[in-house]
Structure formats: structure tokens, C-alpha cells
PDB file of N, CA and C in Angstrom:
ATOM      1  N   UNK A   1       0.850  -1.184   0.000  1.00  0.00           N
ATOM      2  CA  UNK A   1       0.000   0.000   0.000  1.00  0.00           C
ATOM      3  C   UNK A   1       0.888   1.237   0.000  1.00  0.00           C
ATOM      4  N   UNK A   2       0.295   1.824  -0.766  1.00  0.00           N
ATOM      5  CA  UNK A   2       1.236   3.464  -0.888  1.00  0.00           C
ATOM      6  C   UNK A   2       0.960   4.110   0.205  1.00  0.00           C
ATOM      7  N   UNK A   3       1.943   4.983   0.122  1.00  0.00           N
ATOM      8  CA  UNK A   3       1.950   5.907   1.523  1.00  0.00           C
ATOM      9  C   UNK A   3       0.730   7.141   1.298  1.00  0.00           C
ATOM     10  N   UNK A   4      -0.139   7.335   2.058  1.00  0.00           N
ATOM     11  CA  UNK A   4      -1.298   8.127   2.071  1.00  0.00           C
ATOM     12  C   UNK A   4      -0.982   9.832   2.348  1.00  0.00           C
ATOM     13  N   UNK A   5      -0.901  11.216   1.562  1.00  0.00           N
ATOM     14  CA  UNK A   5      -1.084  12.292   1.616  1.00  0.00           C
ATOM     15  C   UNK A   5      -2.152  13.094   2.158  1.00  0.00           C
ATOM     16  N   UNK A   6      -1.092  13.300   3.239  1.00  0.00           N
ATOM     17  CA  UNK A   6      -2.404  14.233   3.850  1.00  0.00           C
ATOM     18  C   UNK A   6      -2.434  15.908   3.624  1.00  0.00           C
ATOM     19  N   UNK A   7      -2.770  16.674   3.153  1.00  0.00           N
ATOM     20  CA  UNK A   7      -3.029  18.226   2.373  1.00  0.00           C
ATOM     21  C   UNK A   7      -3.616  18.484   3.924  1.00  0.00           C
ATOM     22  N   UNK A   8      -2.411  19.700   4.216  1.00  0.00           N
ATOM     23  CA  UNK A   8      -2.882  20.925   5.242  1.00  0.00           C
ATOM     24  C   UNK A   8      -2.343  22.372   5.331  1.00  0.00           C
ATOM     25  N   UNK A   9      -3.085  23.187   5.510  1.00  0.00           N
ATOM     26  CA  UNK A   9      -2.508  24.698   5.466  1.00  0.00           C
ATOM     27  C   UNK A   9      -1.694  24.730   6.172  1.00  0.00           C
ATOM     28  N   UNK A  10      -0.773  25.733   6.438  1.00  0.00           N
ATOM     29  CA  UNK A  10       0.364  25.745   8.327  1.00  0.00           C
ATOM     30  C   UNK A  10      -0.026  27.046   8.383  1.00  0.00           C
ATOM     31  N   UNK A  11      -0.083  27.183   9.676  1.00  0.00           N
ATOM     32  CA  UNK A  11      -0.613  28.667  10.319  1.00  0.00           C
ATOM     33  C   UNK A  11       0.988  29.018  10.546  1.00  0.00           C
ATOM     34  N   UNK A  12       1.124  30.181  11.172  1.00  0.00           N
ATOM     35  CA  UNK A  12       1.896  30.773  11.379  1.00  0.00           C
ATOM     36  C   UNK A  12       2.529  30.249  12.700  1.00  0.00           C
ATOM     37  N   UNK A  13       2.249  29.576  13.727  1.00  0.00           N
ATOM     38  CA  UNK A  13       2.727  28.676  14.739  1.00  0.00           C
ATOM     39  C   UNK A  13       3.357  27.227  14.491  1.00  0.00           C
ATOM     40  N   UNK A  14       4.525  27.376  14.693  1.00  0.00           N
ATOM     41  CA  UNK A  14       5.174  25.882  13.951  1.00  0.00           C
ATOM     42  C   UNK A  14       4.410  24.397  14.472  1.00  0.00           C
ATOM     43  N   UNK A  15       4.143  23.899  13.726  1.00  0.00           N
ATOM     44  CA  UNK A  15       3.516  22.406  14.015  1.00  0.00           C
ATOM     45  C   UNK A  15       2.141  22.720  14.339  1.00  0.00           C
ATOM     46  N   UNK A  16       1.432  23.634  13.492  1.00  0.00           N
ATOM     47  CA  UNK A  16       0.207  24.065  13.771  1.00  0.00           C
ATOM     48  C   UNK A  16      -0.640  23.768  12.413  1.00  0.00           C
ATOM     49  N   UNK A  17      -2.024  23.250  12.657  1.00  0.00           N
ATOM     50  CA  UNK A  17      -2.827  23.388  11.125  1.00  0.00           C
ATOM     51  C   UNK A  17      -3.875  24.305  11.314  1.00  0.00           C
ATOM     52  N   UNK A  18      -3.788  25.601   9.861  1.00  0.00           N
ATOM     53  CA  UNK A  18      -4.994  27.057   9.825  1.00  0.00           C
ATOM     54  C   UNK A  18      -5.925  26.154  10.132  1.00  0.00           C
ATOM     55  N   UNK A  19      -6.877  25.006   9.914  1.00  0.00           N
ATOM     56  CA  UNK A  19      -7.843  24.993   9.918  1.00  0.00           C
ATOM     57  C   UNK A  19      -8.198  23.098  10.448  1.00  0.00           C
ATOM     58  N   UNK A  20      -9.065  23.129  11.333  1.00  0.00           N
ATOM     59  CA  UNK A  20      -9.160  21.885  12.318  1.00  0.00           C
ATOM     60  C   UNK A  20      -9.663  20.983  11.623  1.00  0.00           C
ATOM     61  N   UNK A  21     -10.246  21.225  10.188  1.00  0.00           N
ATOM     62  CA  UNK A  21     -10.500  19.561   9.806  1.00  0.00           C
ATOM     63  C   UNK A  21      -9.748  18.486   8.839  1.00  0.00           C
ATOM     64  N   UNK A  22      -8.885  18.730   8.669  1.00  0.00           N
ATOM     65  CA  UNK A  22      -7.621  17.823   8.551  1.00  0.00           C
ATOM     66  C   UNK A  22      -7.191  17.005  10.157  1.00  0.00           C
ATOM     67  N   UNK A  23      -7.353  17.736  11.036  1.00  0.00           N
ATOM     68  CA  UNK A  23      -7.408  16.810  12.464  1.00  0.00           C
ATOM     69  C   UNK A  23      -8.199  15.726  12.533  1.00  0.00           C
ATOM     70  N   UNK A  24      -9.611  15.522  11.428  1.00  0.00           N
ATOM     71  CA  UNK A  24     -10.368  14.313  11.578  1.00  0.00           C
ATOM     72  C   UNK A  24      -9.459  13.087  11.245  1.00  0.00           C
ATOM     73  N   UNK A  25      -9.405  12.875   9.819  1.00  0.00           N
ATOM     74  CA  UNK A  25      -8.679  12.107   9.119  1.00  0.00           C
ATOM     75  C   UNK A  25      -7.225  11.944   9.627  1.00  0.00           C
ATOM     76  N   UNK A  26      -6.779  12.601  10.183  1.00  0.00           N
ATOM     77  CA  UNK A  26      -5.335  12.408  11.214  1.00  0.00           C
ATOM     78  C   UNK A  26      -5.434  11.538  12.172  1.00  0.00           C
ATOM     79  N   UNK A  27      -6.486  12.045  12.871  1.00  0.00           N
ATOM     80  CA  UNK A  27      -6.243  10.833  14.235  1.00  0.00           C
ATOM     81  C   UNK A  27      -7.213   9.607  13.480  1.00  0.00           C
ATOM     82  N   UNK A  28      -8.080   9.877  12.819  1.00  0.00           N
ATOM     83  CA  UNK A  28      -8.469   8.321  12.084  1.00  0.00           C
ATOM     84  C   UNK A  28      -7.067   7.433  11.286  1.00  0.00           C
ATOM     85  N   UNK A  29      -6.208   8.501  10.771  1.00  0.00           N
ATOM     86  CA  UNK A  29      -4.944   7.542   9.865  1.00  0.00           C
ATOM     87  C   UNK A  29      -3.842   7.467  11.551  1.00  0.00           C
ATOM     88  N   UNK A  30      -3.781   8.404  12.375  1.00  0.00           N
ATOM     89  CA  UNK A  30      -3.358   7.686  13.616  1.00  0.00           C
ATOM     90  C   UNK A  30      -3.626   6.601  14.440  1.00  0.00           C
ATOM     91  N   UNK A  31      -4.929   6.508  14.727  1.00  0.00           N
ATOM     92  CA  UNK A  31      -5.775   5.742  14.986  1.00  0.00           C
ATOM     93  C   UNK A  31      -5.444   4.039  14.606  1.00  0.00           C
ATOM     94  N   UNK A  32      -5.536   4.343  13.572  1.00  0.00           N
ATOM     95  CA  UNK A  32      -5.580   2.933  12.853  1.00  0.00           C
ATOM     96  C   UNK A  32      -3.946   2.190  12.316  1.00  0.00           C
ATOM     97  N   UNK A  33      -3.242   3.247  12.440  1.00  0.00           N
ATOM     98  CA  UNK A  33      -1.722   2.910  12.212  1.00  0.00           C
ATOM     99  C   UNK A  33      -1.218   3.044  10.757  1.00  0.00           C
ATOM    100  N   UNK A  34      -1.864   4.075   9.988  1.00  0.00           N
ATOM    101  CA  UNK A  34      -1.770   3.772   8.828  1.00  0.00           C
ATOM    102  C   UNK A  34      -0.783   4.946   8.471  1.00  0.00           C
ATOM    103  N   UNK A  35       0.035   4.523   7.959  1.00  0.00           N
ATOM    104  CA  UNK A  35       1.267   5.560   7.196  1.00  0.00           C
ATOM    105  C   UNK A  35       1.026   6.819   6.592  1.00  0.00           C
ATOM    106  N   UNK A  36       1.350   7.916   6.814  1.00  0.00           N
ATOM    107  CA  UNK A  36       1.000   9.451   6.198  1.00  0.00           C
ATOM    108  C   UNK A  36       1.926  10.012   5.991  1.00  0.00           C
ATOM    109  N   UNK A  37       1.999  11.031   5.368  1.00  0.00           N
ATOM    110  CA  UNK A  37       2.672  12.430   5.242  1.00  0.00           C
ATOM    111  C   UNK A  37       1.796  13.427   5.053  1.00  0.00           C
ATOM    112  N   UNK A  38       2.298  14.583   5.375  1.00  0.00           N
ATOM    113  CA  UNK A  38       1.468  15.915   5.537  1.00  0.00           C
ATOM    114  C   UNK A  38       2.515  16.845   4.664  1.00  0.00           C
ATOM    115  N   UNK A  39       1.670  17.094   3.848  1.00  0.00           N
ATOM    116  CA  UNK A  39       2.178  17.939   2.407  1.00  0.00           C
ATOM    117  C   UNK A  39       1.451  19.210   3.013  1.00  0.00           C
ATOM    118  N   UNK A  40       2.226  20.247   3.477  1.00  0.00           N
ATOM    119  CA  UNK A  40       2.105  22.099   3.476  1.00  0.00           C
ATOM    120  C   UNK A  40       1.909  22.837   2.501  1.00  0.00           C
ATOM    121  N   UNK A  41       0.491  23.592   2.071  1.00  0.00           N
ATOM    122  CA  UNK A  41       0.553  24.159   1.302  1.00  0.00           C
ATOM    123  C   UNK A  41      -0.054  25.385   1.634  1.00  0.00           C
ATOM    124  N   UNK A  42       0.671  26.681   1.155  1.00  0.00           N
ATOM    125  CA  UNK A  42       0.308  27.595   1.815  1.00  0.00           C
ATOM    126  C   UNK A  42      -1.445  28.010   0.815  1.00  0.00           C
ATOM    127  N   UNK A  43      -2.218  28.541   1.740  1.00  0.00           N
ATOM    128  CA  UNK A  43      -3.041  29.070   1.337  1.00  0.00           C
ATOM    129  C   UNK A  43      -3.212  29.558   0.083  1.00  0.00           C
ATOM    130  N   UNK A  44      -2.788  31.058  -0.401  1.00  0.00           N
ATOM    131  CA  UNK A  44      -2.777  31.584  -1.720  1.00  0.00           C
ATOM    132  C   UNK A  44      -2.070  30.828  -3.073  1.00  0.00           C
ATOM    133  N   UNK A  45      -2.029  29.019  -2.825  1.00  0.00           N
ATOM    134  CA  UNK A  45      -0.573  28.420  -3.307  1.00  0.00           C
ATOM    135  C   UNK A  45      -2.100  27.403  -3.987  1.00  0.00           C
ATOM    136  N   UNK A  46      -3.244  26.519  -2.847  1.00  0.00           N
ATOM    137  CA  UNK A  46      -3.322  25.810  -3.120  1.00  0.00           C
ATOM    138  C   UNK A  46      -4.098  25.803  -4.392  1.00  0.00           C
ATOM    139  N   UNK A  47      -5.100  26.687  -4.976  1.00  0.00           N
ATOM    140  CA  UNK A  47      -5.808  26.134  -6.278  1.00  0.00           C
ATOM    141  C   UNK A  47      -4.818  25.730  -7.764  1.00  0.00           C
ATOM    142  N   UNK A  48      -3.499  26.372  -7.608  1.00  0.00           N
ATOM    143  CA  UNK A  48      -2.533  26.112  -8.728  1.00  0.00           C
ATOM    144  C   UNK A  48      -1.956  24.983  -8.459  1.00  0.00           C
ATOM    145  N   UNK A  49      -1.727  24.420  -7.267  1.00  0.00           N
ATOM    146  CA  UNK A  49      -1.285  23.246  -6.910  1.00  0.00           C
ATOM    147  C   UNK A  49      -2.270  22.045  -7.199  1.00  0.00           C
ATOM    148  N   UNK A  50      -3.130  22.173  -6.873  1.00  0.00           N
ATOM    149  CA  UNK A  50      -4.113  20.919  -6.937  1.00  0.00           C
ATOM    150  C   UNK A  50      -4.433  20.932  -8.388  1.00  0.00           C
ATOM    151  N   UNK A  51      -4.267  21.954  -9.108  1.00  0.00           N
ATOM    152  CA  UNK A  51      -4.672  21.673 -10.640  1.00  0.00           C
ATOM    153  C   UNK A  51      -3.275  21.050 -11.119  1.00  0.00           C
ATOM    154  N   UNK A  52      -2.464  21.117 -11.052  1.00  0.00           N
ATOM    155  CA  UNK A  52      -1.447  20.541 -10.981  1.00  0.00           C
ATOM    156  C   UNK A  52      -1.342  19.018 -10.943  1.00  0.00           C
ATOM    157  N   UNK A  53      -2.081  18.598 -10.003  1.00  0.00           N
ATOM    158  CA  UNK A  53      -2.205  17.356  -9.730  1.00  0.00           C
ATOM    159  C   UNK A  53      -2.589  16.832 -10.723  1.00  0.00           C
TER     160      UNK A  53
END
């Protein structure tokens, strides 16, 4: 199984996420033991990024 991406804003406080619902799916992929990374993307960044994808 591939490693699972998790997409979150960073606030201005290090190790912080702008906005609390990326915390669901975190402690559910914590939860369950399942492998992540957390890809930072700043705000004014993400609609060019995800088209990207």
C-alpha cells in the first residue's frame, strides 16, 4: 500500500494546522496505524497546486 497524503494549510505557529478539519482524518490515519505524510501548502498556493495534480 502506498503511503497516504495528507493536504494541510500551516498557520503561522510551527507544528500548527490554519484549519481543524484535517485533524479528523489524522487521528483516524493515527488511529488505525496507517502511514502518512502531511504535504504544506500555503493558502494563496493551493488552487494552482491541486490543478497541478
Amino acid at each position: 500500500m502506498s503511503q497516504v497524503i495528507l493536504y494541510d494549510i500551516p498557520s503561522k505557529e510551527p507544528k500548527t494546522c490554519w484549519s481543524l478539519n484535517p485533524w479528523k482524518p489524522r487521528l483516524i490515519l493515527n488511529y488505525k496505524g496507517i502511514d502518512y505524510k502531511t504535504e504544506w501548502v500555503e493558502y494563496p498556493d493551493l488552487a494552482p497546486y491541486f490543478k497541478s495534480l
